[in-house]
PDB file of N, CA and C in Angstrom:
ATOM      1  N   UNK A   1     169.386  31.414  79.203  1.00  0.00           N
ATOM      2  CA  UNK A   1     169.441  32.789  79.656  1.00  0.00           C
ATOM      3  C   UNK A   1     169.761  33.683  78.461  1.00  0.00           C
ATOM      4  N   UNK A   2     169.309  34.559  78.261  1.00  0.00           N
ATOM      5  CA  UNK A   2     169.602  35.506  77.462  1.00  0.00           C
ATOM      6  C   UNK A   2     170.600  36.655  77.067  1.00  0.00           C
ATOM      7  N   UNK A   3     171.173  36.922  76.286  1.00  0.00           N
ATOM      8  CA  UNK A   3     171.870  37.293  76.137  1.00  0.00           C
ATOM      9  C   UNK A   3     172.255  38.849  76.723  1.00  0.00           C
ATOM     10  N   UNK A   4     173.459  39.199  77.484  1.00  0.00           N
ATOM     11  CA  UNK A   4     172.951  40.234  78.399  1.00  0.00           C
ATOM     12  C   UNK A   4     174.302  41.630  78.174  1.00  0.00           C
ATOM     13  N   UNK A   5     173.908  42.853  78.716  1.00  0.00           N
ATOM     14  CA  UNK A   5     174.695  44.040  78.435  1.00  0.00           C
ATOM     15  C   UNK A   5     174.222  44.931  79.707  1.00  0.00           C
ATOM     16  N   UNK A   6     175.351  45.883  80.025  1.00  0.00           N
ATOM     17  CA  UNK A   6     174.555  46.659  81.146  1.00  0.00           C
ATOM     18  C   UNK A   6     173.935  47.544  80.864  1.00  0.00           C
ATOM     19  N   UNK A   7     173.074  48.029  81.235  1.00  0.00           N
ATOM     20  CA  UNK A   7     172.258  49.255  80.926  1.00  0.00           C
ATOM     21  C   UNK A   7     172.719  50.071  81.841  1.00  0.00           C
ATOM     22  N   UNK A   8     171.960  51.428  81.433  1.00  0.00           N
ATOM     23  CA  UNK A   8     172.410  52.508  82.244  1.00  0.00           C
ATOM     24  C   UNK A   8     172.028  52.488  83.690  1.00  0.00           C
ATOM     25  N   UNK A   9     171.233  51.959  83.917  1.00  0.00           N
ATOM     26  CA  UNK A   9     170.556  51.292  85.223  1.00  0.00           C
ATOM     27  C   UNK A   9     171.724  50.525  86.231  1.00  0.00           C
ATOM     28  N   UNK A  10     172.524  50.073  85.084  1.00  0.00           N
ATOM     29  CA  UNK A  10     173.460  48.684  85.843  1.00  0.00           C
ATOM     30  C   UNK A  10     173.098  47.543  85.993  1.00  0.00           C
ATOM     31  N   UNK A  11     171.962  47.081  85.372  1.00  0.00           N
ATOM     32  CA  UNK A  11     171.560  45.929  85.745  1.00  0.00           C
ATOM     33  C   UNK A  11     171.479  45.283  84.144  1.00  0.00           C
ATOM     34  N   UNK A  12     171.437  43.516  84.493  1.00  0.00           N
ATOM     35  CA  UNK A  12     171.444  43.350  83.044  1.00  0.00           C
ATOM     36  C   UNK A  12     170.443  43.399  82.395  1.00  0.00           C
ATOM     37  N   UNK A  13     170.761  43.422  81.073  1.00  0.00           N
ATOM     38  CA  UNK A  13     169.714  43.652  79.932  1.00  0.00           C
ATOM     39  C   UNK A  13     169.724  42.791  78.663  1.00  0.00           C
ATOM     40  N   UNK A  14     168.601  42.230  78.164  1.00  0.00           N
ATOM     41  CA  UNK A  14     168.318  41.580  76.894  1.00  0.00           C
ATOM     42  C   UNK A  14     169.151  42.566  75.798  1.00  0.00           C
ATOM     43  N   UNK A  15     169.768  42.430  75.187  1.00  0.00           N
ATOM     44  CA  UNK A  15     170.764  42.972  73.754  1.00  0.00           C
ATOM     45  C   UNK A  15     169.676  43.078  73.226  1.00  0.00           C
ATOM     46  N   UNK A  16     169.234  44.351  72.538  1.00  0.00           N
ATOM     47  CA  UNK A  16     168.069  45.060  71.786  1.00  0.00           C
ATOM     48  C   UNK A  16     168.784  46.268  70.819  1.00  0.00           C
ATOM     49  N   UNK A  17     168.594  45.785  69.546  1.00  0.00           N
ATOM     50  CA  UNK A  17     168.837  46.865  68.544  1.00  0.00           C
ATOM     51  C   UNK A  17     168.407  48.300  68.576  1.00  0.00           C
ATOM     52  N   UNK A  18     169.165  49.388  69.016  1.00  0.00           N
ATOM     53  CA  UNK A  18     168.321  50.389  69.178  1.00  0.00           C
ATOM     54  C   UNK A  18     167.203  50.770  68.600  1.00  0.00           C
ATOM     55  N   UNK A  19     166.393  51.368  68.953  1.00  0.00           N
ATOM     56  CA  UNK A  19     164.953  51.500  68.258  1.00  0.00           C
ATOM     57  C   UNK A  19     165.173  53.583  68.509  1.00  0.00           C
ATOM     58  N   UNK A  20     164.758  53.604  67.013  1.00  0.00           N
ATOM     59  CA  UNK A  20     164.850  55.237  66.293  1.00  0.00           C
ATOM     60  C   UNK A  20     163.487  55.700  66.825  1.00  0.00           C
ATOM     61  N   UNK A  21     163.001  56.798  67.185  1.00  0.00           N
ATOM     62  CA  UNK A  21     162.173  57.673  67.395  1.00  0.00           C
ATOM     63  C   UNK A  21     161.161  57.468  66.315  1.00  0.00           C
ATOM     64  N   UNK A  22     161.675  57.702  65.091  1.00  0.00           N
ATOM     65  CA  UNK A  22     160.944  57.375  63.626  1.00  0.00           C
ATOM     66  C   UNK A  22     159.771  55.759  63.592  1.00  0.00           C
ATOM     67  N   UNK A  23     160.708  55.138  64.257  1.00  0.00           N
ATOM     68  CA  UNK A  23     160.048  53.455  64.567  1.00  0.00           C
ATOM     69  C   UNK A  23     159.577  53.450  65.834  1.00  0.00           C
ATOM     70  N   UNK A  24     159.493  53.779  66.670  1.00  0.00           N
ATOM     71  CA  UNK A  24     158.746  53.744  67.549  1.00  0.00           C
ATOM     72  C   UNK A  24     157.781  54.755  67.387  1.00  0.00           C
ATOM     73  N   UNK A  25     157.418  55.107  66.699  1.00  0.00           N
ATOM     74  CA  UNK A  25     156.032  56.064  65.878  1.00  0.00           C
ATOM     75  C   UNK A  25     155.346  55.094  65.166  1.00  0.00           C
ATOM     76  N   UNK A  26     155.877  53.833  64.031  1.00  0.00           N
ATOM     77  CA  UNK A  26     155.288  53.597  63.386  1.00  0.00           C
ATOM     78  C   UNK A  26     155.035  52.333  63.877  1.00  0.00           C
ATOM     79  N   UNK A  27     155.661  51.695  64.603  1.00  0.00           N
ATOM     80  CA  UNK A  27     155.193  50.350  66.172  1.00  0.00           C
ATOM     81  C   UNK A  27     154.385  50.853  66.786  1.00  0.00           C
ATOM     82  N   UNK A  28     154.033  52.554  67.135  1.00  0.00           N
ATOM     83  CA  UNK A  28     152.807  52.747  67.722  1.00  0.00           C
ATOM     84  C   UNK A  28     151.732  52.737  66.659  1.00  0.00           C
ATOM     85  N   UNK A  29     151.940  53.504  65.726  1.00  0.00           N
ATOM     86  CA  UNK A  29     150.666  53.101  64.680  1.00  0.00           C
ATOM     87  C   UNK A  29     150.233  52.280  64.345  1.00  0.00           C
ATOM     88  N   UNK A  30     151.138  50.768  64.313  1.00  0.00           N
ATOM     89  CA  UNK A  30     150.687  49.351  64.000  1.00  0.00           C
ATOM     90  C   UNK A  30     149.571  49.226  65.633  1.00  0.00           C
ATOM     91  N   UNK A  31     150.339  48.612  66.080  1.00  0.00           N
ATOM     92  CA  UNK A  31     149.308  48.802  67.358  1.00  0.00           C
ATOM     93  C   UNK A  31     147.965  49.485  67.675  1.00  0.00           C
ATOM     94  N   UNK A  32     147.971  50.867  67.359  1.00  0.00           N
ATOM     95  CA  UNK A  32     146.432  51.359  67.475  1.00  0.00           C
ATOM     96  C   UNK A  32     145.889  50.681  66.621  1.00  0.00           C
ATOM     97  N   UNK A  33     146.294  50.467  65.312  1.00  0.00           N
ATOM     98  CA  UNK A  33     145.665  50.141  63.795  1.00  0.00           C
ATOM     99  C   UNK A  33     145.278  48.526  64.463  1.00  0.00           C
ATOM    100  N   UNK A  34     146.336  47.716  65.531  1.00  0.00           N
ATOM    101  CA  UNK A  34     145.577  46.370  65.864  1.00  0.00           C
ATOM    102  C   UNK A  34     144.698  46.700  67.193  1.00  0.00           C
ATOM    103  N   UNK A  35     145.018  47.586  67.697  1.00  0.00           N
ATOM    104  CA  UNK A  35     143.851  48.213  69.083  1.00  0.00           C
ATOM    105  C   UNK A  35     142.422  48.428  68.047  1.00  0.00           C
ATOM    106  N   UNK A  36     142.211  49.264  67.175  1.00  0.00           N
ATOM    107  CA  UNK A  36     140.920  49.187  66.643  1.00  0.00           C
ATOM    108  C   UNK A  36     140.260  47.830  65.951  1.00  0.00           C
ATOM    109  N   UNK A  37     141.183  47.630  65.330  1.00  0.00           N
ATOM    110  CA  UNK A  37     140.771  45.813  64.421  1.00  0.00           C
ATOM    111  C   UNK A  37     140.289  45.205  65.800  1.00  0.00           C
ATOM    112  N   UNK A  38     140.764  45.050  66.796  1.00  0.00           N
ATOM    113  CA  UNK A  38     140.115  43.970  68.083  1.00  0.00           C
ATOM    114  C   UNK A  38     139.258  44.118  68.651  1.00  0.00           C
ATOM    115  N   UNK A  39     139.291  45.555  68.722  1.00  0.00           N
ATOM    116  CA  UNK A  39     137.825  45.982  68.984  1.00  0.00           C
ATOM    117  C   UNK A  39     136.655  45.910  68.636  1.00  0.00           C
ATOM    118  N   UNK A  40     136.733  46.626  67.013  1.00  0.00           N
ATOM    119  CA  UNK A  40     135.999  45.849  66.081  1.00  0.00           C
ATOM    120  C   UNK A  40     135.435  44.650  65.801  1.00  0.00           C
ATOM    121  N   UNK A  41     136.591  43.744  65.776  1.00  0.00           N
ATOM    122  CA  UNK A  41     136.035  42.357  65.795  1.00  0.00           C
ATOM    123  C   UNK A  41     135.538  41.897  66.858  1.00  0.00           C
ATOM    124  N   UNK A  42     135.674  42.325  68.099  1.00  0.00           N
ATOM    125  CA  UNK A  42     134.930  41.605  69.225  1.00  0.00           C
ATOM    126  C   UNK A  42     133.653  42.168  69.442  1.00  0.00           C
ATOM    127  N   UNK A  43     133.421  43.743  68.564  1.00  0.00           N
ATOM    128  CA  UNK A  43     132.303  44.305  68.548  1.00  0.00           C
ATOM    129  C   UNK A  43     132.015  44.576  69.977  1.00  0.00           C
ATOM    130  N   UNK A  44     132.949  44.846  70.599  1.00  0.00           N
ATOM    131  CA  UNK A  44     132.994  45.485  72.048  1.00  0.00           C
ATOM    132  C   UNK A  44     134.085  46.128  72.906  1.00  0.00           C
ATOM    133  N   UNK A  45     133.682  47.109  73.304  1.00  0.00           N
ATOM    134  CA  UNK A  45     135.126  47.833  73.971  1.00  0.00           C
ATOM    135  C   UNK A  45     135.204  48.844  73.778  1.00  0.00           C
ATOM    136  N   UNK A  46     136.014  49.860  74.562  1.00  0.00           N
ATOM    137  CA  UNK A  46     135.863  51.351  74.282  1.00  0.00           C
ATOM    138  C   UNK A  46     137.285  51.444  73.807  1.00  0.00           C
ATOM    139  N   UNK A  47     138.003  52.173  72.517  1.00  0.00           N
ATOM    140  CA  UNK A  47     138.993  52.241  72.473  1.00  0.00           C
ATOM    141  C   UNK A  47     139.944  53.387  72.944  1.00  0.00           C
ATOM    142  N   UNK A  48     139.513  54.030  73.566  1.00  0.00           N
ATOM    143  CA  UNK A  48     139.682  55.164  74.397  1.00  0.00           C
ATOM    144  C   UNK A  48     141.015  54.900  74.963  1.00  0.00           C
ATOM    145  N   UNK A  49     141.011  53.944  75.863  1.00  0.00           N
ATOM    146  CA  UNK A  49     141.952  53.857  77.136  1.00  0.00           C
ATOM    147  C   UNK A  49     143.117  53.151  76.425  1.00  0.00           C
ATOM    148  N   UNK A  50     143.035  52.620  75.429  1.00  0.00           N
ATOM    149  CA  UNK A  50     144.081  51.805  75.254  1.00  0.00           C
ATOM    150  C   UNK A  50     145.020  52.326  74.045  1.00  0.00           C
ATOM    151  N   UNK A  51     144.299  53.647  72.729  1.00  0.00           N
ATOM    152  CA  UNK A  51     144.386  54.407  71.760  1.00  0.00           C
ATOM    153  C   UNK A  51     144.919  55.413  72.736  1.00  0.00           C
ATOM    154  N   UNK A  52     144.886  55.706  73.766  1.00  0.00           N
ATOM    155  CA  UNK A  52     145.608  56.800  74.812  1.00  0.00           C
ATOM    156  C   UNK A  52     147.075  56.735  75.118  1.00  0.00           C
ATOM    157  N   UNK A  53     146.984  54.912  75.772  1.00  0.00           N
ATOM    158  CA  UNK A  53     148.258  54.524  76.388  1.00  0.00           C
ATOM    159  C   UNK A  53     149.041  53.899  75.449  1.00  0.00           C
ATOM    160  N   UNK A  54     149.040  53.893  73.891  1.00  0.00           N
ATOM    161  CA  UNK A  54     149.724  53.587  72.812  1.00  0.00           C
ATOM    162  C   UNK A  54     151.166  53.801  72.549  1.00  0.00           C
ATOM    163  N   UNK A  55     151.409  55.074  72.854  1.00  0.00           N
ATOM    164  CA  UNK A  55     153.067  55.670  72.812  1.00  0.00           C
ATOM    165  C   UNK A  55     153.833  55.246  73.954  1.00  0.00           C
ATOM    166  N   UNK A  56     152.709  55.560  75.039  1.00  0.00           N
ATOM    167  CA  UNK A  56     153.795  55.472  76.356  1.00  0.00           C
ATOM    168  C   UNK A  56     153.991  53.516  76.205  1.00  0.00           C
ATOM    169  N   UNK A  57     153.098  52.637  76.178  1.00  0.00           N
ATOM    170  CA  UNK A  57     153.265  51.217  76.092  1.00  0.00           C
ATOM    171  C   UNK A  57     154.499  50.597  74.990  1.00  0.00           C
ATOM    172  N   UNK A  58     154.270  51.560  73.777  1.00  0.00           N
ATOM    173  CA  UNK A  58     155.342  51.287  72.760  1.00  0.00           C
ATOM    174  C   UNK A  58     156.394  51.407  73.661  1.00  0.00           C
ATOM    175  N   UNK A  59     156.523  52.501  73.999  1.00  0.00           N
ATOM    176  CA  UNK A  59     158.487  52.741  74.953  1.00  0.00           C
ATOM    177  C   UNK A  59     158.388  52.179  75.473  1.00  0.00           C
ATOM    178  N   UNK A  60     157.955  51.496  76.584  1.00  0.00           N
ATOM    179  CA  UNK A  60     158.513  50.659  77.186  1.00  0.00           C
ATOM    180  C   UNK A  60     158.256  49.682  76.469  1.00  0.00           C
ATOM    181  N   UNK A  61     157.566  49.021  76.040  1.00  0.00           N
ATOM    182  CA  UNK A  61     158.405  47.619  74.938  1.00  0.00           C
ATOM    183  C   UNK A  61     158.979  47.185  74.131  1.00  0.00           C
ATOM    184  N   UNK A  62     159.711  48.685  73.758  1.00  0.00           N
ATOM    185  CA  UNK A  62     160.198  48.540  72.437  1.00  0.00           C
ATOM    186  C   UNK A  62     161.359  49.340  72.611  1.00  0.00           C
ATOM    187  N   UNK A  63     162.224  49.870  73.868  1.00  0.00           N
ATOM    188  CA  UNK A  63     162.583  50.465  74.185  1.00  0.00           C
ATOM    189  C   UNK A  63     163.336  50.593  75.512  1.00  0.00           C
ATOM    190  N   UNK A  64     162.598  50.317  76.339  1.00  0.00           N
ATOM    191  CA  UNK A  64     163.017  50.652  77.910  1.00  0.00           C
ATOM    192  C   UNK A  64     162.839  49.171  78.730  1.00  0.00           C
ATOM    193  N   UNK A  65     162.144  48.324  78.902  1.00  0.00           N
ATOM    194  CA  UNK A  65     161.665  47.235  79.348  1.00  0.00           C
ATOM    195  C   UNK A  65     162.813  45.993  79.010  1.00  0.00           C
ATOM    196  N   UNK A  66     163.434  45.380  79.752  1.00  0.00           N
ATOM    197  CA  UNK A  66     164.180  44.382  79.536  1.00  0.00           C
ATOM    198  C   UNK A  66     163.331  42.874  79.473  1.00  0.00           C
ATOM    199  N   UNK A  67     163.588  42.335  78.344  1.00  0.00           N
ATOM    200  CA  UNK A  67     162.155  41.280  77.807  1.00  0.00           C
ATOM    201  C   UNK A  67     163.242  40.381  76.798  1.00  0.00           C
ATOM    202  N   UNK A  68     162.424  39.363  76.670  1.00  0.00           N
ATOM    203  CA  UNK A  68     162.906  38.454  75.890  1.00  0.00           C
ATOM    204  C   UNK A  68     161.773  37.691  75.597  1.00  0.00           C
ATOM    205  N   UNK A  69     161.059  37.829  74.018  1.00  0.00           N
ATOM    206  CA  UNK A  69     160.264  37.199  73.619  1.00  0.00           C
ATOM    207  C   UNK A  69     160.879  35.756  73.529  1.00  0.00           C
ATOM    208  N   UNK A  70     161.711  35.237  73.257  1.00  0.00           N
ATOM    209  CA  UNK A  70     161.678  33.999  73.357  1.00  0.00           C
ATOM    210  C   UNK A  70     161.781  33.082  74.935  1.00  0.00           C
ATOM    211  N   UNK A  71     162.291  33.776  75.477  1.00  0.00           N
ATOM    212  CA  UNK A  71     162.196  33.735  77.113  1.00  0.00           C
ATOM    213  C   UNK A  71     161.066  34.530  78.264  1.00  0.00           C
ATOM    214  N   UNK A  72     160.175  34.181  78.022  1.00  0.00           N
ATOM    215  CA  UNK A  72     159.162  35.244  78.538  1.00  0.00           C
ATOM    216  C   UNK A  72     159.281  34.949  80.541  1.00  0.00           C
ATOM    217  N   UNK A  73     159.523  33.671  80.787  1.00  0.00           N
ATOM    218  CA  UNK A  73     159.641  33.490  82.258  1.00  0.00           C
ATOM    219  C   UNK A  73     161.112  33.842  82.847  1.00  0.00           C
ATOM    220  N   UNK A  74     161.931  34.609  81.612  1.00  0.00           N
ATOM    221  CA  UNK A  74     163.230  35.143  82.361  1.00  0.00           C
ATOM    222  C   UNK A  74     162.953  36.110  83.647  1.00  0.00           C
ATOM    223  N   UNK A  75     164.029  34.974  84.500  1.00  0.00           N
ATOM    224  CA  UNK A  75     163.879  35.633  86.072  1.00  0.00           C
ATOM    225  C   UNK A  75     163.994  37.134  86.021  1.00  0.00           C
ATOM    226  N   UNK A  76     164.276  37.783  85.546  1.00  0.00           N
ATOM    227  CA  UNK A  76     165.405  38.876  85.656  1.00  0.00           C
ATOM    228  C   UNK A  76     164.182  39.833  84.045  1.00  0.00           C
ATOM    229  N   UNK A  77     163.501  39.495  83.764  1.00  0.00           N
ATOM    230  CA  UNK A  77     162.476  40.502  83.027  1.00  0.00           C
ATOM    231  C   UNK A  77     162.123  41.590  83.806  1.00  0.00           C
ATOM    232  N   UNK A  78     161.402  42.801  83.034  1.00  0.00           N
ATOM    233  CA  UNK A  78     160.905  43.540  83.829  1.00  0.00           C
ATOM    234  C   UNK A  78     159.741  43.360  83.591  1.00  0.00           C
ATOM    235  N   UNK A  79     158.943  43.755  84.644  1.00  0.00           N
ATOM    236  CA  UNK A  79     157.368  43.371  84.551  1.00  0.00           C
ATOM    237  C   UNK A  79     156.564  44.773  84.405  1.00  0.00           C
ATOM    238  N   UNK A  80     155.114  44.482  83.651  1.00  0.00           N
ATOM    239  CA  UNK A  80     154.306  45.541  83.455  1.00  0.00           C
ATOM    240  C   UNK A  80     153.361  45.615  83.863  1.00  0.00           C
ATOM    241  N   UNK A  81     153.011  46.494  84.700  1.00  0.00           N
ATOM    242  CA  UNK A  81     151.319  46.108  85.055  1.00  0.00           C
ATOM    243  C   UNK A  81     150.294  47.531  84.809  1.00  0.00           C
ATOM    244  N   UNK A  82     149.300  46.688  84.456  1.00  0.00           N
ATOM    245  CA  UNK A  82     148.432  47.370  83.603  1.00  0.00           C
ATOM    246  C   UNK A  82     147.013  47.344  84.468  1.00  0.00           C
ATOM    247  N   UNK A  83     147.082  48.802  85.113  1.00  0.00           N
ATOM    248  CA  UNK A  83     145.982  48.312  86.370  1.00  0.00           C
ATOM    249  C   UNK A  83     144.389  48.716  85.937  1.00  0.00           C
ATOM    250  N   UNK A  84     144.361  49.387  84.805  1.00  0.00           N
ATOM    251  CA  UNK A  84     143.336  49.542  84.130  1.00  0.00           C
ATOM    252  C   UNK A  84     142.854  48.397  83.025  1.00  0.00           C
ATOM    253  N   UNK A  85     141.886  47.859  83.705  1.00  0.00           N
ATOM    254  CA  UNK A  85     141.815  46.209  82.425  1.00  0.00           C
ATOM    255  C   UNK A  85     140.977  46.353  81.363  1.00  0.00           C
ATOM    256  N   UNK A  86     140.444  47.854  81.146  1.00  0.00           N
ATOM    257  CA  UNK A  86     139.921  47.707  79.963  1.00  0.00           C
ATOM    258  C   UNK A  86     140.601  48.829  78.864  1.00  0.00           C
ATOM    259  N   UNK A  87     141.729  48.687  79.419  1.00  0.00           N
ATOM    260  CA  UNK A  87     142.470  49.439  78.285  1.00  0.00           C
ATOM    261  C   UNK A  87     143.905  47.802  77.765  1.00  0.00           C
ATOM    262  N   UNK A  88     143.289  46.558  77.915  1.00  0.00           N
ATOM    263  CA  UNK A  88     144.351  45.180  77.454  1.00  0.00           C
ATOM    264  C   UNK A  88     144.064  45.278  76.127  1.00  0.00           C
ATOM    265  N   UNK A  89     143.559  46.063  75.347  1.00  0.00           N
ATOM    266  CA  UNK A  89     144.175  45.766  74.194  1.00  0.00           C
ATOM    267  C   UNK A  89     145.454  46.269  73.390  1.00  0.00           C
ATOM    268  N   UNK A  90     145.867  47.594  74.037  1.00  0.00           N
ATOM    269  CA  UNK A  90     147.148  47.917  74.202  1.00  0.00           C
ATOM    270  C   UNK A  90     147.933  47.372  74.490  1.00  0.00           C
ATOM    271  N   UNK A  91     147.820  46.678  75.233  1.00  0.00           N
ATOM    272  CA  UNK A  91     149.064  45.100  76.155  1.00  0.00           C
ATOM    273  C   UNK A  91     149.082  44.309  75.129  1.00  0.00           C
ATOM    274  N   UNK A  92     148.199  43.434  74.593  1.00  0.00           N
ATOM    275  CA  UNK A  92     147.963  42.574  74.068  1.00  0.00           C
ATOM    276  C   UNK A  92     148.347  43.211  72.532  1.00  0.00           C
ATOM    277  N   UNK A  93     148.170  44.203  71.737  1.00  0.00           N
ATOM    278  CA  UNK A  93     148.729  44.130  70.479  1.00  0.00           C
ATOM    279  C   UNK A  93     150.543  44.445  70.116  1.00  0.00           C
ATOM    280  N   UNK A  94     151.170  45.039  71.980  1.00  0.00           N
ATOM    281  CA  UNK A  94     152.036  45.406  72.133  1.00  0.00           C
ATOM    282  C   UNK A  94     153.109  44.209  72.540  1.00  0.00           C
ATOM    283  N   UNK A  95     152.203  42.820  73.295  1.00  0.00           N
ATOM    284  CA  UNK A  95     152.979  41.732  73.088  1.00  0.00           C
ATOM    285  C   UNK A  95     153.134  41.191  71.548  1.00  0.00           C
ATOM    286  N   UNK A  96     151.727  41.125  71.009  1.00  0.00           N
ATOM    287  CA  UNK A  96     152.167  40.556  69.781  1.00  0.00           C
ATOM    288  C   UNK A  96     153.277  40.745  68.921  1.00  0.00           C
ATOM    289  N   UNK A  97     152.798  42.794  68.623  1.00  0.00           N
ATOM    290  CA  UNK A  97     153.903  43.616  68.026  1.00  0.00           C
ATOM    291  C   UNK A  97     155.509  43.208  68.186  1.00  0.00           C
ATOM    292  N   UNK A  98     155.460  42.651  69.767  1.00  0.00           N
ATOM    293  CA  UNK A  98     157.244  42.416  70.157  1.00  0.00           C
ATOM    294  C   UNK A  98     157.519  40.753  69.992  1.00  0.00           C
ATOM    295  N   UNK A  99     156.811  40.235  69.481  1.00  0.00           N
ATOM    296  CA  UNK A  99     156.844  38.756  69.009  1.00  0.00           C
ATOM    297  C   UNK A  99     156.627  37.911  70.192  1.00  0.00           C
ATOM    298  N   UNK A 100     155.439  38.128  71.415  1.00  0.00           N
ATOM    299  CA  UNK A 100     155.044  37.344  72.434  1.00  0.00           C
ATOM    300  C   UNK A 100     154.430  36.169  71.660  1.00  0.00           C
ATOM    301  N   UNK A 101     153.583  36.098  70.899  1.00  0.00           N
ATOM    302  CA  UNK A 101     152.664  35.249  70.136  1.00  0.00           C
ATOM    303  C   UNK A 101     151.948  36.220  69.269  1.00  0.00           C
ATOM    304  N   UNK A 102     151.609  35.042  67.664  1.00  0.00           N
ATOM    305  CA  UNK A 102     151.053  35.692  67.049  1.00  0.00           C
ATOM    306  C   UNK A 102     149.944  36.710  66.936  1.00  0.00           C
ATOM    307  N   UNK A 103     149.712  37.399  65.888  1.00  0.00           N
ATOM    308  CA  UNK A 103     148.774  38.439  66.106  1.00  0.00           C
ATOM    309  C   UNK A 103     147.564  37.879  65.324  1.00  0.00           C
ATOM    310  N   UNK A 104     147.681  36.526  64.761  1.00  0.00           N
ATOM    311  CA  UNK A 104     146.134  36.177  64.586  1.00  0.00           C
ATOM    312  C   UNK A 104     145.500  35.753  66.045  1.00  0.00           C
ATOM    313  N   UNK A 105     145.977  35.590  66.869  1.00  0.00           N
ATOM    314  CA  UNK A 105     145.688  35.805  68.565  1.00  0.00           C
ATOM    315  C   UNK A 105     144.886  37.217  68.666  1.00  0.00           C
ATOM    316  N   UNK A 106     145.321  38.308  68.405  1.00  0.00           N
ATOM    317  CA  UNK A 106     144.518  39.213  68.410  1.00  0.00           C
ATOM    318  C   UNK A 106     143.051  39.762  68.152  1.00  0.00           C
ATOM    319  N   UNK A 107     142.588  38.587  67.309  1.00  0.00           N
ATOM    320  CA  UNK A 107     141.086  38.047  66.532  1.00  0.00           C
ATOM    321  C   UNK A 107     140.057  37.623  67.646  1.00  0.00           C
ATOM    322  N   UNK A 108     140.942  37.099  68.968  1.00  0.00           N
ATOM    323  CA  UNK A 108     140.135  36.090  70.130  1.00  0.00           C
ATOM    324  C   UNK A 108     139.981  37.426  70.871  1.00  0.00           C
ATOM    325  N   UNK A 109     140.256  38.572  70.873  1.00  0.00           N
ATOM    326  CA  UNK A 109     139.740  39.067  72.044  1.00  0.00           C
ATOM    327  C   UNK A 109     138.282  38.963  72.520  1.00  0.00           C
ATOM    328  N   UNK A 110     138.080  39.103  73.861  1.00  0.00           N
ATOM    329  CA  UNK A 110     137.135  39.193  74.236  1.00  0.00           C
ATOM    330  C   UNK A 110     135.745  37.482  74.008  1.00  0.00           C
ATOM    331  N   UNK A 111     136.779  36.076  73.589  1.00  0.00           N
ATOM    332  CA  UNK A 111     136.624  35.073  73.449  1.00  0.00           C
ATOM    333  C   UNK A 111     136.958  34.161  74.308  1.00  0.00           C
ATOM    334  N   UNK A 112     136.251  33.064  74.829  1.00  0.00           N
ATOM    335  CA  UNK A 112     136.772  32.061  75.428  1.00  0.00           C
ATOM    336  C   UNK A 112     137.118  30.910  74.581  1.00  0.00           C
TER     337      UNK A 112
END
């Protein structure tokens, strides 16, 4: 189980180093910068939807979302759902970004 603190919520929370306004600007820029590379490389996709939802996806994962990359099936995570599926490359460079799995993973989009 992970290591836990209350949040303002009251409920527990993964211990997360605050994250500055300044860095969560430049965690969003990594991200678009891997939202276009995947695109690119899969040579398919509109980057529209996912170059949109960039800032708001950063805050909550880098920020607001109680997560534990090394514990990803923690009972007690918060969950995200992303009901637009062709904006996953936002999801997907935003797990990497938070250390879900590597970002040479990011190369397979759109691969079986």
């Amino acid at each position: 189980m992970p290591p836990e603190s209350e949040s303002a919520r009251g409920s527990p929370t993964v211990a997360t180093p605050p994250v500055s306004v300044e860095e969560l600007e430049l965690i969003a820029r990594r991200i678009r910068r891997d939202i276009i590379t995947m695109i690119h490389t899969a040579q398919a996709g509109h980057p529209g939807g996912s170059l949109s939802a960039a800032d708001i996806v950063t805050a909550l994962y880098f920020r607001v979302m109680r997560l534990d990359p090394a514990n990803p099936h923690w009972p007690d995570r918060d969950r995200f759902i992303l009901s637009k599926g062709h904006a996953c490359p936002v999801w997907y460079a935003a797990l990497a970004e938070r250390g879900f799995f590597d970002k040479a993973h990011l190369a397979t989009l759109r691969k079986l």
